[in-house]
C-alpha atoms as a PDB file:
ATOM      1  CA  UNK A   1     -14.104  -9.584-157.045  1.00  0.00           C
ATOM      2  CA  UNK A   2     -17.718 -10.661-155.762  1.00  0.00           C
ATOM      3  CA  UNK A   3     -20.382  -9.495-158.725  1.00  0.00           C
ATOM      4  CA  UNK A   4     -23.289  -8.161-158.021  1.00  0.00           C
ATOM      5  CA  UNK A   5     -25.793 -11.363-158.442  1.00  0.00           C
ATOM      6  CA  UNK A   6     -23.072 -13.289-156.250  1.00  0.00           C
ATOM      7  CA  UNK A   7     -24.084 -10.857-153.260  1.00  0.00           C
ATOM      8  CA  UNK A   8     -27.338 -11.017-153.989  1.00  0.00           C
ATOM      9  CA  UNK A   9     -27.344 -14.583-153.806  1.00  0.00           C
ATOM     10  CA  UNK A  10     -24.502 -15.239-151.099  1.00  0.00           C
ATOM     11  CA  UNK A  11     -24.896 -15.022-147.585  1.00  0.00           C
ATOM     12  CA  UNK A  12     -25.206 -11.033-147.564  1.00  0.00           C
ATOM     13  CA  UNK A  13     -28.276 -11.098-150.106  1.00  0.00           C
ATOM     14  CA  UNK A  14     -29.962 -14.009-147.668  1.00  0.00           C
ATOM     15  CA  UNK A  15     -29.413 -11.803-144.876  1.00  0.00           C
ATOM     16  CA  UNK A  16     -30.900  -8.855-146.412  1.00  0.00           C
ATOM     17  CA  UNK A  17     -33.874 -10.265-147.376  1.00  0.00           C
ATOM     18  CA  UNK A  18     -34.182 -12.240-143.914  1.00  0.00           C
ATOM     19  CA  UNK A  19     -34.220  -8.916-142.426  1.00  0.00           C
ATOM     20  CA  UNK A  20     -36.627  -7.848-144.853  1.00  0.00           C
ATOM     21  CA  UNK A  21     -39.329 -10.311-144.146  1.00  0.00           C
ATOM     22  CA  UNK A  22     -38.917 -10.761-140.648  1.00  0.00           C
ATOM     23  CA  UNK A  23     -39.764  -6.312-140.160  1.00  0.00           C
ATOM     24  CA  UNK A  24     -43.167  -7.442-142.520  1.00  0.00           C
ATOM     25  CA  UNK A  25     -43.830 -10.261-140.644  1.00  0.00           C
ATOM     26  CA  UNK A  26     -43.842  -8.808-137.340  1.00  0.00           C
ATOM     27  CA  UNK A  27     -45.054  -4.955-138.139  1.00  0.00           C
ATOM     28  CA  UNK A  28     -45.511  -5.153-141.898  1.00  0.00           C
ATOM     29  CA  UNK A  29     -44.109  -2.962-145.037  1.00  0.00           C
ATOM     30  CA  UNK A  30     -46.152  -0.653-146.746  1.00  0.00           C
ATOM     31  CA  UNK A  31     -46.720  -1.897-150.224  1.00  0.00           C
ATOM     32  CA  UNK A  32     -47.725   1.290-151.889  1.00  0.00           C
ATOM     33  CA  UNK A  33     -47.967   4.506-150.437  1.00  0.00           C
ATOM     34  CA  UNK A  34     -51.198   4.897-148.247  1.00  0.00           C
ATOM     35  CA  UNK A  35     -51.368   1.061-148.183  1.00  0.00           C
ATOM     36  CA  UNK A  36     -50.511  -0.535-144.426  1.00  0.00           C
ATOM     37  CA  UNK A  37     -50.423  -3.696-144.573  1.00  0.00           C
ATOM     38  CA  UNK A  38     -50.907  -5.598-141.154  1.00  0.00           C
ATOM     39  CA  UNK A  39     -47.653  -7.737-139.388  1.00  0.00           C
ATOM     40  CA  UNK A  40     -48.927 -10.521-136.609  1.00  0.00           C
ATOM     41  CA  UNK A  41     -49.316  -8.014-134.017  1.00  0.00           C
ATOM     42  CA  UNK A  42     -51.835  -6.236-135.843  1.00  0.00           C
ATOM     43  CA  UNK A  43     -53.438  -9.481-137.337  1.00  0.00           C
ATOM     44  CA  UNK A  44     -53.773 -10.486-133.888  1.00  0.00           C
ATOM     45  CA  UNK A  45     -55.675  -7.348-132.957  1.00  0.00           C
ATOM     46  CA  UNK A  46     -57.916  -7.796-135.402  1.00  0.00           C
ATOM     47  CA  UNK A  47     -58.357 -11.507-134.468  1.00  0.00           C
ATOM     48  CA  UNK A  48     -59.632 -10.429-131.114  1.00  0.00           C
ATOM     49  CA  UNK A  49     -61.680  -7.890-131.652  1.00  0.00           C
ATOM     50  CA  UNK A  50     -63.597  -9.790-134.331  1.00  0.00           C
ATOM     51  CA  UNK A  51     -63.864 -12.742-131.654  1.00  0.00           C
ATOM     52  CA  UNK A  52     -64.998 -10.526-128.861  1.00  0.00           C
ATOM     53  CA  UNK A  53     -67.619  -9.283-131.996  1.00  0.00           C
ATOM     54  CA  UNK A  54     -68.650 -13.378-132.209  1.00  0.00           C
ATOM     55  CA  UNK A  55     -69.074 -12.990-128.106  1.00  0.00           C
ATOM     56  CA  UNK A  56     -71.110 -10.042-128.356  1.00  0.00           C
ATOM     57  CA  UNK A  57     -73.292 -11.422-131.084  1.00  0.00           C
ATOM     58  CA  UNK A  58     -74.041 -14.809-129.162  1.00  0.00           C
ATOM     59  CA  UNK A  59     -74.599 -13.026-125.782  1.00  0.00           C
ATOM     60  CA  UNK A  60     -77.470 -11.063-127.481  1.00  0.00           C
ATOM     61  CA  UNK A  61     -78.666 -14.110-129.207  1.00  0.00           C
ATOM     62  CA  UNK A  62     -78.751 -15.936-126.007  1.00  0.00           C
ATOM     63  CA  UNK A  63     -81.021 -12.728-124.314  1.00  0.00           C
ATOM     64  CA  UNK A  64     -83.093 -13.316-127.387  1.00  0.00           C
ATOM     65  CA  UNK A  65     -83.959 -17.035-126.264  1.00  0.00           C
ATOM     66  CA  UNK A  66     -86.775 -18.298-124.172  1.00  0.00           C
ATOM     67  CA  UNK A  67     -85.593 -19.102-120.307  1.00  0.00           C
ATOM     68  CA  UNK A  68     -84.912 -22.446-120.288  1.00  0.00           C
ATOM     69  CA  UNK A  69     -87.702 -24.349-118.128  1.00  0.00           C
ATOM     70  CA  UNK A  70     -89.226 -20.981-118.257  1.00  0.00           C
ATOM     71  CA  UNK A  71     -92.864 -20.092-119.493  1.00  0.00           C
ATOM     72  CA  UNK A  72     -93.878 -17.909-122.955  1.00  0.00           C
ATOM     73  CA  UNK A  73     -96.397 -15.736-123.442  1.00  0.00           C
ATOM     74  CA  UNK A  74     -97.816 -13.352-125.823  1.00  0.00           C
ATOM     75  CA  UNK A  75     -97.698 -10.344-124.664  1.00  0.00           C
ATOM     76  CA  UNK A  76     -99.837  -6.440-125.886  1.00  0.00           C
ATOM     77  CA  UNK A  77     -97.842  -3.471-126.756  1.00  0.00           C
ATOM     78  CA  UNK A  78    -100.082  -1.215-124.030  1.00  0.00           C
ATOM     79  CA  UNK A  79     -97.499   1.834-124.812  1.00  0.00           C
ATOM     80  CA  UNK A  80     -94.301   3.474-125.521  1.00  0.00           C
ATOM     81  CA  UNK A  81     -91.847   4.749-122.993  1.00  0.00           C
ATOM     82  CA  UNK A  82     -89.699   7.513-124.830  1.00  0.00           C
ATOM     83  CA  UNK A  83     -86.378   8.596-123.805  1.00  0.00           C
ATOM     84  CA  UNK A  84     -83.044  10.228-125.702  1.00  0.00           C
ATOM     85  CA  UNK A  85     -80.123   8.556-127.179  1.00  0.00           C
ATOM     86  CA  UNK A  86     -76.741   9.431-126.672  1.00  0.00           C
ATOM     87  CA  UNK A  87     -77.051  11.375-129.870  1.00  0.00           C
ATOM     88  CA  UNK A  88     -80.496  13.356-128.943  1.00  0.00           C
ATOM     89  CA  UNK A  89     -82.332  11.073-130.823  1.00  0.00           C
ATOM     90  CA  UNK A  90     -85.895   9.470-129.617  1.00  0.00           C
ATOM     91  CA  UNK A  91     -85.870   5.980-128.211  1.00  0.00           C
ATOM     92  CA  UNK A  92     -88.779   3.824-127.362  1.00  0.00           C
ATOM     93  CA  UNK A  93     -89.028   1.287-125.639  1.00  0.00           C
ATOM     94  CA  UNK A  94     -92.601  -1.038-125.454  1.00  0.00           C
ATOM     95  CA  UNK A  95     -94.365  -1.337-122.334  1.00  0.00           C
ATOM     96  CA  UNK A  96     -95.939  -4.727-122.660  1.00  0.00           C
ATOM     97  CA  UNK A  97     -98.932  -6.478-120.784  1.00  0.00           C
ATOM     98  CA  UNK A  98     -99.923 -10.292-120.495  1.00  0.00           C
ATOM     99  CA  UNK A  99    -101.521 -12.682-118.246  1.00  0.00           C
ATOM    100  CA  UNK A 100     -99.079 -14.559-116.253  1.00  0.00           C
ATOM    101  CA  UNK A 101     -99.551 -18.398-115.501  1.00  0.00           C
ATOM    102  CA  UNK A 102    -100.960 -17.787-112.520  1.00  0.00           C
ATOM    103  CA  UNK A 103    -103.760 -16.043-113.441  1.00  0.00           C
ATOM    104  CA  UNK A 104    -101.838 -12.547-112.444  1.00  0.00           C
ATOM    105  CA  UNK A 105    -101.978  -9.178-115.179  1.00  0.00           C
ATOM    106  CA  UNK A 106     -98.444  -7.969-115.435  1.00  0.00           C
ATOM    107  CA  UNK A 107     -96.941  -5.130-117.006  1.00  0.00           C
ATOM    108  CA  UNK A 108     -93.075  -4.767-117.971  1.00  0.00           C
ATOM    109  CA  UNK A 109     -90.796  -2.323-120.152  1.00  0.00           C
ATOM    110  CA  UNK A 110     -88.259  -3.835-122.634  1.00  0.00           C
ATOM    111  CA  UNK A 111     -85.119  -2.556-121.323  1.00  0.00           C
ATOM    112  CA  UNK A 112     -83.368  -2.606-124.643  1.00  0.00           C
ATOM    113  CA  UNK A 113     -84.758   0.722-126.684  1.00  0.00           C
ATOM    114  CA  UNK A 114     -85.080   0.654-130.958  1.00  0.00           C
ATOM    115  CA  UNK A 115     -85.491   3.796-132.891  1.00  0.00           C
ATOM    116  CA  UNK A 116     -88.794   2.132-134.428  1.00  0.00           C
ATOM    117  CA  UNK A 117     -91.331   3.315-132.280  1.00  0.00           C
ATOM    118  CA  UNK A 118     -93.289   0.391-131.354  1.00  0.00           C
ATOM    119  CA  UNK A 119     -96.859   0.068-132.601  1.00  0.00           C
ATOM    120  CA  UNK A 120     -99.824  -0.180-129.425  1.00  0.00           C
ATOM    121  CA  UNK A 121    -101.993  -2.773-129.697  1.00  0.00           C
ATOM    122  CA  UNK A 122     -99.475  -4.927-131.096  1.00  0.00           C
ATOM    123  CA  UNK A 123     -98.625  -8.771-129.966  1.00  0.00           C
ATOM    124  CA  UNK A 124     -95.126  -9.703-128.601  1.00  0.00           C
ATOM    125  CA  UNK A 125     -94.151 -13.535-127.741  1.00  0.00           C
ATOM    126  CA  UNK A 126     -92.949 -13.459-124.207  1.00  0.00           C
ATOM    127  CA  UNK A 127     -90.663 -15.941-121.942  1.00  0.00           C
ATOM    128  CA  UNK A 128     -90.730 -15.327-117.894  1.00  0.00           C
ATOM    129  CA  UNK A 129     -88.997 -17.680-115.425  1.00  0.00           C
ATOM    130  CA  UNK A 130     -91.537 -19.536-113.675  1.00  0.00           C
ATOM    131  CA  UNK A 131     -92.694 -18.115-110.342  1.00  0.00           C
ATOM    132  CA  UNK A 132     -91.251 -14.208-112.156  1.00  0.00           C
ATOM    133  CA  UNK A 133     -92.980 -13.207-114.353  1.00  0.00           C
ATOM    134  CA  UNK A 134     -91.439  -9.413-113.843  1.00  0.00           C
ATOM    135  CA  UNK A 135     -88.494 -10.980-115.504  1.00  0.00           C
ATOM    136  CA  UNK A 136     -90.094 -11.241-118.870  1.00  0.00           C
ATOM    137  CA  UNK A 137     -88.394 -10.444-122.072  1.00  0.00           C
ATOM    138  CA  UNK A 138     -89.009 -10.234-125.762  1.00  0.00           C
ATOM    139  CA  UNK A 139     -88.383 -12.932-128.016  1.00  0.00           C
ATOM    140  CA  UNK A 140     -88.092 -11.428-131.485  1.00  0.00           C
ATOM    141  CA  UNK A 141     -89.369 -13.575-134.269  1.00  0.00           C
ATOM    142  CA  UNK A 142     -86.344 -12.914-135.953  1.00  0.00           C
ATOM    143  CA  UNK A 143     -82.733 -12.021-134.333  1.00  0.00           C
ATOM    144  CA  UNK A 144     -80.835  -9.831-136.942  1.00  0.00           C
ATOM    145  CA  UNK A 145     -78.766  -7.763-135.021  1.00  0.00           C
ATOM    146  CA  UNK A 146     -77.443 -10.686-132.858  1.00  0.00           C
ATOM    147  CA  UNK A 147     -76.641 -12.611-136.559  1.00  0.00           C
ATOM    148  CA  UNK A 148     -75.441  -9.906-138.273  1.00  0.00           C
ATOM    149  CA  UNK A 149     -72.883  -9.342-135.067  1.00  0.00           C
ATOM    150  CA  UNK A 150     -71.815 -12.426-134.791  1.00  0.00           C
ATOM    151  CA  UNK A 151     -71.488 -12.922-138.593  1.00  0.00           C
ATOM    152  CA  UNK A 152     -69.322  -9.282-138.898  1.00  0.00           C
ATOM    153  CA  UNK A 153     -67.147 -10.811-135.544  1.00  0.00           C
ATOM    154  CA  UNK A 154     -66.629 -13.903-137.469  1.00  0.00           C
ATOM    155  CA  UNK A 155     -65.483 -12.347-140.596  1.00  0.00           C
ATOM    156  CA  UNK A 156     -63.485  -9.998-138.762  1.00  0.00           C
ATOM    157  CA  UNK A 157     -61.795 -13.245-137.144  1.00  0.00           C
ATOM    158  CA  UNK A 158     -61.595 -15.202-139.944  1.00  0.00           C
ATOM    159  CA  UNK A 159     -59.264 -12.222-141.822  1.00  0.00           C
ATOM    160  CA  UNK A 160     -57.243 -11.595-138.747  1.00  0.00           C
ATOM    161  CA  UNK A 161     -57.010 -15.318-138.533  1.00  0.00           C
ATOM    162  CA  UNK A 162     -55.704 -15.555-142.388  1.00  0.00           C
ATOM    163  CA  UNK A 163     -53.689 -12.869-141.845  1.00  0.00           C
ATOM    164  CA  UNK A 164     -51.379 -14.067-139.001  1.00  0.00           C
ATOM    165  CA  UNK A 165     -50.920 -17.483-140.511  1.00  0.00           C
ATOM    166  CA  UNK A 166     -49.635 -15.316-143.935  1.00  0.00           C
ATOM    167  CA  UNK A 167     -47.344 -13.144-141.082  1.00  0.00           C
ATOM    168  CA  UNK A 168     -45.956 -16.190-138.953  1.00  0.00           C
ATOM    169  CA  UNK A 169     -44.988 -17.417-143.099  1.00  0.00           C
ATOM    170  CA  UNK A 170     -43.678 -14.498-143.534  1.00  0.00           C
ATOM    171  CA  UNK A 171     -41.711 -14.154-140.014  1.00  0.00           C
ATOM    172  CA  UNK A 172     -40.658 -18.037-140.283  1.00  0.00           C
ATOM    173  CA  UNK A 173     -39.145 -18.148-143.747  1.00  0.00           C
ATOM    174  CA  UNK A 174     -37.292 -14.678-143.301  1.00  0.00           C
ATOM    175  CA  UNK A 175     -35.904 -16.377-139.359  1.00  0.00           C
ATOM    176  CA  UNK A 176     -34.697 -19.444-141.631  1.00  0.00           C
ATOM    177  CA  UNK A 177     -32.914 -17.174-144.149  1.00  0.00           C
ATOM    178  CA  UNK A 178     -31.039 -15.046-141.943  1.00  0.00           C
ATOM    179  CA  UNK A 179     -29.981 -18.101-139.705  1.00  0.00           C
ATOM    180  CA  UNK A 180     -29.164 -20.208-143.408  1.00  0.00           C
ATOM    181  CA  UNK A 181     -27.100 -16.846-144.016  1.00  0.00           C
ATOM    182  CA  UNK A 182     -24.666 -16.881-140.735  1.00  0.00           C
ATOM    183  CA  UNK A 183     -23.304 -20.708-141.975  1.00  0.00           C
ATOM    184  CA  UNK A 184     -22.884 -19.672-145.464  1.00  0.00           C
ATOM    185  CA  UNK A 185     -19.585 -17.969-146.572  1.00  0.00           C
ATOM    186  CA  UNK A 186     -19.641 -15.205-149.445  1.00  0.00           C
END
């Protein structure tokens, strides 16, 4: 008669808990109830979206650079363009004047819009490709949202990352337990 820690141990038991990890390494087994935990799918998920984050956040970084070969500026707040958020909320948006290089006035309006309603009067550094300076755009002194973005992406990434490694574990040693089961006898 097989006891109870011989099936546990024997090729059964193996088998069982093969089957075990292999469902938590691909989909994952709650742990306590209202607790998910994430299999490789969803650890891949979350890679990519936190690595589309990190491509998000260095895009807008990039806007926030002087053209390369281009010329900067400073530039006057001369005034506010308002408009409405997607929520109702105001939006402004600076309208900004400066001399070009070539001795031309020009006057632009940041496309992107903040809820802090820009102050008239005040200075802006400016970058323009050379021979357009209608293509002029802000360069902030500092670039928080495009660093906090990218930082949030790469945490995001760096979990999802940690996460599948744990899950492929997981998946392997659970694969090398049910195959280890099929040669043993018992």
């Amino acid at each position: 008669m097989t006891s109870f820690r011989d099936y546990v141990t024997g090729r059964r038991g193996r088998a069982v808990a093969g089957g075990i990890l292999v469902a938590d390494g691909i989909v994952g087994i709650d742990g306590q109830v209202g607790r998910k935990r994430a299999g490789i799918l969803s650890s891949l998920v979350v890679l990519v979206v936190g690595l589309v984050f990190v491509g998000v956040g260095v895009y807008v970084h990039r806007q926030h650079q002087p053209y390369a070969n281009g010329m900067s500026t400073t530039g006057t707040v001369t005034g506010v363009q308002t408009s409405r958020n997607d929520h109702g909320q105001p939006a402004y948006a600076p309208v900004i004047a400066f001399t070009a290089a070539s001795g031309r006035r020009v006057t632009v309006t940041e496309p992107n819009t903040s809820s802090v309603r820009p102050t008239v009067g005040g200075s802006v550094q400016l970058s323009y490709r050379k021979g357009d300076p209608q293509s002029a755009r802000v360069i902030p002194a500092h670039d928080w949202v495009a660093f906090a973005v990218t930082g949030i992406g790469g945490l995001t990434a760096l979990i999802g990352a940690i996460t599948f490694v744990i899950r492929l574990k997981t998946l392997l040693a659970g694969l090398r337990l049910l195959i280890g089961s099929r040669g043993q006898h018992g």
